[in-house]
C-alpha atoms as a PDB file:
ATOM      1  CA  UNK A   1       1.619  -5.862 -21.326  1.00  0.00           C
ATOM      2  CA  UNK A   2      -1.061  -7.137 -19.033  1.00  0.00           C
ATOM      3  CA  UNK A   3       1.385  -8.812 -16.201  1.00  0.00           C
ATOM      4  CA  UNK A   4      -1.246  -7.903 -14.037  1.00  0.00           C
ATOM      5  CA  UNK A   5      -4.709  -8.396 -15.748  1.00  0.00           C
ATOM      6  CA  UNK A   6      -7.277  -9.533 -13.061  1.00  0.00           C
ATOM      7  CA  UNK A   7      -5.237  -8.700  -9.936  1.00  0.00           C
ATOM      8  CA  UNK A   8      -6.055  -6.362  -7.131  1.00  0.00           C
ATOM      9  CA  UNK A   9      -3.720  -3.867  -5.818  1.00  0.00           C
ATOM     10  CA  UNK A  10      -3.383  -1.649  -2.725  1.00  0.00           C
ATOM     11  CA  UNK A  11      -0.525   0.984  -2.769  1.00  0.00           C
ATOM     12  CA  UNK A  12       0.077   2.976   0.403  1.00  0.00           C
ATOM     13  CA  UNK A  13       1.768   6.056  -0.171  1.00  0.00           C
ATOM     14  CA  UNK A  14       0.361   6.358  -3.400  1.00  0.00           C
ATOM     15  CA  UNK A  15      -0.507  10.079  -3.091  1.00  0.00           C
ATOM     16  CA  UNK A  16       3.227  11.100  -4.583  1.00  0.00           C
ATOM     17  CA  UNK A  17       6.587   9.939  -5.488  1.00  0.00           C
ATOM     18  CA  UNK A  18       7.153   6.464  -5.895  1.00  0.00           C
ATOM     19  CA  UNK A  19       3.669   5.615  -4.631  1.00  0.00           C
ATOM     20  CA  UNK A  20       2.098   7.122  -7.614  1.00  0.00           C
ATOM     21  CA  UNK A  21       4.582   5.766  -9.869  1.00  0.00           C
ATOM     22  CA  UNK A  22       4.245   2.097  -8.674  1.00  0.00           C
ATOM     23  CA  UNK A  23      -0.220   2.994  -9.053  1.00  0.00           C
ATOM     24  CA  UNK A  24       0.635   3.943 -12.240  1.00  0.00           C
ATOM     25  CA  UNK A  25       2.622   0.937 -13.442  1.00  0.00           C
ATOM     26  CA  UNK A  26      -0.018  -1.480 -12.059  1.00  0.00           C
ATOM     27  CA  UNK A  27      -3.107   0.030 -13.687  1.00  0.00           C
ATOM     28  CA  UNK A  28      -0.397   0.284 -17.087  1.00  0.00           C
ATOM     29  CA  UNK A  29      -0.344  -3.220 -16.385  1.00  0.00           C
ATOM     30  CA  UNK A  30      -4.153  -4.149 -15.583  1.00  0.00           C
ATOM     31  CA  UNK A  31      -4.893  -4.369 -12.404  1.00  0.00           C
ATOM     32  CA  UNK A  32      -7.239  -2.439 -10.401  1.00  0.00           C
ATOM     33  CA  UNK A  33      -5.647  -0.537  -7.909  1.00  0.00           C
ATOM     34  CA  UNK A  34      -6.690   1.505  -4.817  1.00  0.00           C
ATOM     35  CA  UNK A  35      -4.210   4.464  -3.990  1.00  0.00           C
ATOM     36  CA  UNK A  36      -4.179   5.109   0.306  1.00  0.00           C
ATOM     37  CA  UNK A  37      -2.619   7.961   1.789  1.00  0.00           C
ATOM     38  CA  UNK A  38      -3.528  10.887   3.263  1.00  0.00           C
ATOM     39  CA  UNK A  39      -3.347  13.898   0.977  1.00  0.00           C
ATOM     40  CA  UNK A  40      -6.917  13.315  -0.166  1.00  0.00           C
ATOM     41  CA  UNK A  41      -6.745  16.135  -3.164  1.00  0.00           C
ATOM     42  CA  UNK A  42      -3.329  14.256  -4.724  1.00  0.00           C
ATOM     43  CA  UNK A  43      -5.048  11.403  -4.255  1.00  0.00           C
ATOM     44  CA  UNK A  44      -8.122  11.961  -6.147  1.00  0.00           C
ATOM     45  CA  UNK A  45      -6.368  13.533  -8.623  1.00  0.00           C
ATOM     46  CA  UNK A  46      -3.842  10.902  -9.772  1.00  0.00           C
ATOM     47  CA  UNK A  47      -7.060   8.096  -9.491  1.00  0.00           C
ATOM     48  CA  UNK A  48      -9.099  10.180 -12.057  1.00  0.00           C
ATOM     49  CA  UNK A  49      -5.900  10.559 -14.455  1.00  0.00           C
ATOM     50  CA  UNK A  50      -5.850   6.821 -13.907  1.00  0.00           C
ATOM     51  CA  UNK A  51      -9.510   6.161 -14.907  1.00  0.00           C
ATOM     52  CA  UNK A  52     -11.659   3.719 -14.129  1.00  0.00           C
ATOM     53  CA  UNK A  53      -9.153   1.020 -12.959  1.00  0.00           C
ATOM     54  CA  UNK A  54      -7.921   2.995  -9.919  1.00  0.00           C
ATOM     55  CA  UNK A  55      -9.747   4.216  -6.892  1.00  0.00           C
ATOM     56  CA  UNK A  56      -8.884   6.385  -3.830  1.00  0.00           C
ATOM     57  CA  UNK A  57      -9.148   5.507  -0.295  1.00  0.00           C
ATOM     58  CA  UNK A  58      -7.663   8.320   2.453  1.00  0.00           C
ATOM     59  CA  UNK A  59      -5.569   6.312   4.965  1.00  0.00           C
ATOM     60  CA  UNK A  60      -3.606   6.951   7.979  1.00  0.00           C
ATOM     61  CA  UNK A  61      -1.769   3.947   7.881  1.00  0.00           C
ATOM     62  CA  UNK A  62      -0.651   4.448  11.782  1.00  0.00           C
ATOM     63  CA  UNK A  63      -4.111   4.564  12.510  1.00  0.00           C
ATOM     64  CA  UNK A  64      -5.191   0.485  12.464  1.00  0.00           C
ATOM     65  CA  UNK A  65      -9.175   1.901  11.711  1.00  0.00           C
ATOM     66  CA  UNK A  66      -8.231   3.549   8.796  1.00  0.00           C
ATOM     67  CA  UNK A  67      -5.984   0.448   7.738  1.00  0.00           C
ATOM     68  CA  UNK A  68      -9.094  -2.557   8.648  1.00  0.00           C
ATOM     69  CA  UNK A  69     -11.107   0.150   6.671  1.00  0.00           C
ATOM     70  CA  UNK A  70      -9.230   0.274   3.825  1.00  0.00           C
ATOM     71  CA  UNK A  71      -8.685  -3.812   3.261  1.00  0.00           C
ATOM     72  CA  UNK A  72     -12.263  -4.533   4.097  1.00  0.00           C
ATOM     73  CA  UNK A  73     -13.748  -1.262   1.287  1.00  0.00           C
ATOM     74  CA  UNK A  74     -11.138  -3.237  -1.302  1.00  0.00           C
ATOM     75  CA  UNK A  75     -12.206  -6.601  -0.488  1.00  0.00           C
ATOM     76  CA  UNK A  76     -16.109  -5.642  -0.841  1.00  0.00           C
ATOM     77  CA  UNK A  77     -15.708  -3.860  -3.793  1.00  0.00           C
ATOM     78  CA  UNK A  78     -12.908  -6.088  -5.397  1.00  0.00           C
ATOM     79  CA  UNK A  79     -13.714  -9.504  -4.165  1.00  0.00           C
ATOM     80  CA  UNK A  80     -10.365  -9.801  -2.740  1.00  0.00           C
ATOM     81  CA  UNK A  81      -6.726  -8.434  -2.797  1.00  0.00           C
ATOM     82  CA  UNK A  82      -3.868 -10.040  -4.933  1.00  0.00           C
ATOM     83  CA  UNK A  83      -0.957  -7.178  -3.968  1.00  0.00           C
ATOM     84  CA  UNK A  84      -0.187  -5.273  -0.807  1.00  0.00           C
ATOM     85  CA  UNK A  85       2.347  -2.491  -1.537  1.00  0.00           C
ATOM     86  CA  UNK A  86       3.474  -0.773   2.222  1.00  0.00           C
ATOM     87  CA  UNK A  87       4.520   1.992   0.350  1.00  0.00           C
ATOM     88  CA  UNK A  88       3.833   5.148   3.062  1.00  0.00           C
ATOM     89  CA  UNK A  89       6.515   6.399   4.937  1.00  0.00           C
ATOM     90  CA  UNK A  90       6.986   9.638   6.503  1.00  0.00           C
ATOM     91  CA  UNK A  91      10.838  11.044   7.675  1.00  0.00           C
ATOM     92  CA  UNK A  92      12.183  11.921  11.204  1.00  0.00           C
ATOM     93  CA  UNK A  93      12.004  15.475  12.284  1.00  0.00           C
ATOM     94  CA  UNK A  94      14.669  15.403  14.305  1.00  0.00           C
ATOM     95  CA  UNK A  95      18.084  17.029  14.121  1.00  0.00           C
ATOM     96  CA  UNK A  96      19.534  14.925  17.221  1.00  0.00           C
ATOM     97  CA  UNK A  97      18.766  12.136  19.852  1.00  0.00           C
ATOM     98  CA  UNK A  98      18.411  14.638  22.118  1.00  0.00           C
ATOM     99  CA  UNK A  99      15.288  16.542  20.262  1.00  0.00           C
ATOM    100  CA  UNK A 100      13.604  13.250  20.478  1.00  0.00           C
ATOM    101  CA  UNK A 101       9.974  13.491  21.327  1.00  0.00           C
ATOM    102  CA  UNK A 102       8.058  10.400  22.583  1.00  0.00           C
ATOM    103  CA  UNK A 103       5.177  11.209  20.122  1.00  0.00           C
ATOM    104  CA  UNK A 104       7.111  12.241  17.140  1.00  0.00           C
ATOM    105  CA  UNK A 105       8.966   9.001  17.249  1.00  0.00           C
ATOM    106  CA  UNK A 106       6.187   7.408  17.638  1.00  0.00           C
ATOM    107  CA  UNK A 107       4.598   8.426  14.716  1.00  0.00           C
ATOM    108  CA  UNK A 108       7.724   7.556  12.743  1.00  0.00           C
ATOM    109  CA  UNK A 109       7.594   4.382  13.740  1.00  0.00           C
ATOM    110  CA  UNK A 110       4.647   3.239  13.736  1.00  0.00           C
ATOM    111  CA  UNK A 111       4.454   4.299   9.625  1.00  0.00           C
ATOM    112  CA  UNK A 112       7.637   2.923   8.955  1.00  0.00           C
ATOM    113  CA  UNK A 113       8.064   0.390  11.077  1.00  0.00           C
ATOM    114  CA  UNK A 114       4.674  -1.531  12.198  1.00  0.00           C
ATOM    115  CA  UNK A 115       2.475  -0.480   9.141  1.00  0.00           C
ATOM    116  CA  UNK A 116       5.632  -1.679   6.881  1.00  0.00           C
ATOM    117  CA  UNK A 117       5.674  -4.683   8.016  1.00  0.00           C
ATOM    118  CA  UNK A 118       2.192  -5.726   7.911  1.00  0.00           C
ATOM    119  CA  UNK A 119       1.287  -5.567  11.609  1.00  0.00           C
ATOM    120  CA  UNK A 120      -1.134  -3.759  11.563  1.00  0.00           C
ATOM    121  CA  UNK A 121      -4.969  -5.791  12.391  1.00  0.00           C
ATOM    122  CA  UNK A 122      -6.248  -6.597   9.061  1.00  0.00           C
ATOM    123  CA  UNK A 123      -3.744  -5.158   6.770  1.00  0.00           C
ATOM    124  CA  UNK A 124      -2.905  -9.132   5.552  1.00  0.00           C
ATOM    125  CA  UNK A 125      -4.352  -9.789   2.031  1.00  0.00           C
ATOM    126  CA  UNK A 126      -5.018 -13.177   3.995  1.00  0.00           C
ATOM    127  CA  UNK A 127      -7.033 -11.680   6.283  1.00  0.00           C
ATOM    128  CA  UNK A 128     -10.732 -12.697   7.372  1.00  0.00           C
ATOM    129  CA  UNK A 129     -11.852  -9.840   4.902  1.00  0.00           C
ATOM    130  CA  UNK A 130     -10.258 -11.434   1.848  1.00  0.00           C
ATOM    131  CA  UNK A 131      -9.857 -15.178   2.836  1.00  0.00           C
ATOM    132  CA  UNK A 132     -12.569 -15.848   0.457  1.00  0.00           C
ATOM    133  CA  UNK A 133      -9.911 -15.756  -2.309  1.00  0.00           C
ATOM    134  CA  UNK A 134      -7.471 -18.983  -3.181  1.00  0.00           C
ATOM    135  CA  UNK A 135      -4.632 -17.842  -2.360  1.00  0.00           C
ATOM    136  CA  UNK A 136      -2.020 -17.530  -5.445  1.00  0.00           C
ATOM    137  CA  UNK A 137       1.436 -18.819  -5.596  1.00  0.00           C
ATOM    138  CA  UNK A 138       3.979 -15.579  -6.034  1.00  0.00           C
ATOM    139  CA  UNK A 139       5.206 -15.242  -9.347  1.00  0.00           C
ATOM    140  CA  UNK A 140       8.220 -12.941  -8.701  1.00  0.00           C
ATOM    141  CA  UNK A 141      11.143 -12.854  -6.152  1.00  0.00           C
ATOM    142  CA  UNK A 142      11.588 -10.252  -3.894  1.00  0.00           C
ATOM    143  CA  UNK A 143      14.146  -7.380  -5.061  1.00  0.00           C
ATOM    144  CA  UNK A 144      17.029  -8.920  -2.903  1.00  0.00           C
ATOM    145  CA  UNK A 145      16.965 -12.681  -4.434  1.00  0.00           C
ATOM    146  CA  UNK A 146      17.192 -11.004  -7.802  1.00  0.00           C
ATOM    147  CA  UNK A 147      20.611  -9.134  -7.123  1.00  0.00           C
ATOM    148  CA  UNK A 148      21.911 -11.899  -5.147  1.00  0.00           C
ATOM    149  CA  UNK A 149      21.242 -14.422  -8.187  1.00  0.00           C
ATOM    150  CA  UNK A 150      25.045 -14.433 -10.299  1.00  0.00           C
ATOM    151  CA  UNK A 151      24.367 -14.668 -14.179  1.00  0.00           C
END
C-alpha cells in the first residue's frame, strides 16, 4: 500500500514507542518522514533501519528554536509538509500537588500541552516556511468521528 506516496511527514516523539511505530508505518506507506526528538542515538538509529525515506532531526519540542528549526530544515529539503504528528510527550514527576515545582511543571506542560497543540511559532504545516504548498483537503477523520460514527 502506498496511502501515503508523495506526502511529507514530521513525527515528534519518534525516537521510541509509538513515535517510532507511527515513522515506521508512514515510510511502510511512502512517505518521507523526518523523526524529532531528543534521544539523538535512537533517533539515528531507527532513520537508518528506515532507509532513505526517513531522516532525523534532534528536537526539543518545548524549545520553539528547535521546533521553527525543524519545520523550516523539512520544508527546504522536502518542499513542504503534508502531516504533522505532535507525538512527544514526557510524564509528570510528581508524586503529589504538593511536590509541585514551578519548572518541572513547566516543562510538562509546555511538551504536552503547548507543543501538542500546535502553538508553538512555526510548528503549522501552513506556516510561512511551507505556504508554498496548495494546501490538500484531509482525507481521513480524526480518531473520535470514527468511533462516534454507528454502523
Amino acid at each position: 500500500m502506498n496511502r501515503l506516496a508523495g506526502k511529507v511527514a514530521v513525527v515528534t516523539g519518534a525516537t521510541s514507542g509509538i513515535g517510532a511505530a507511527i515513522a515506521r508505518r508512514f515510510v511502510a506507506e511512502g512517505a518521507q518522514v523526518v523523526l524529532a526528538g531528543r534521544r539523538a542515538d535512537n533517533g539515528r538509529a531507527i532513520a537508518r533501519q528506515l532507509g532513505e525515506a526517513a531522516r532525523f532531526h534532534r528536537t526539543d519540542v518545548s524549545v520553539d528554536t528547535d521546533v521553527e528549526d525543524l519545520i523550516h530544515t523539512t520544508a527546504e529539503r522536502f518542499g513542504g509538509l503534508d502531516v504533522l504528528v505532535n507525538n512527544a510527550g514526557t510524564p509528570a514527576t510528581i508524586s503529589s500537588v504538593t511536590d509541585v515545582e514551578p519548572a518541572g511543571f513547566r516543562r510538562v506542560f509546555d511538551v504536552n500541552v503547548s507543543a501538542s497543540a500546535g502553538s508553538r511559532p512555526g510548528s503549522s504545516p501552513r506556516s510561512p516556511a511551507t505556504a508554498t504548498r496548495k494546501p490538500r483537503r484531509p482525507r481521513c477523520w480524526p480518531w473520535w468521528a470514527k468511533r462516534s460514527r454507528r454502523w
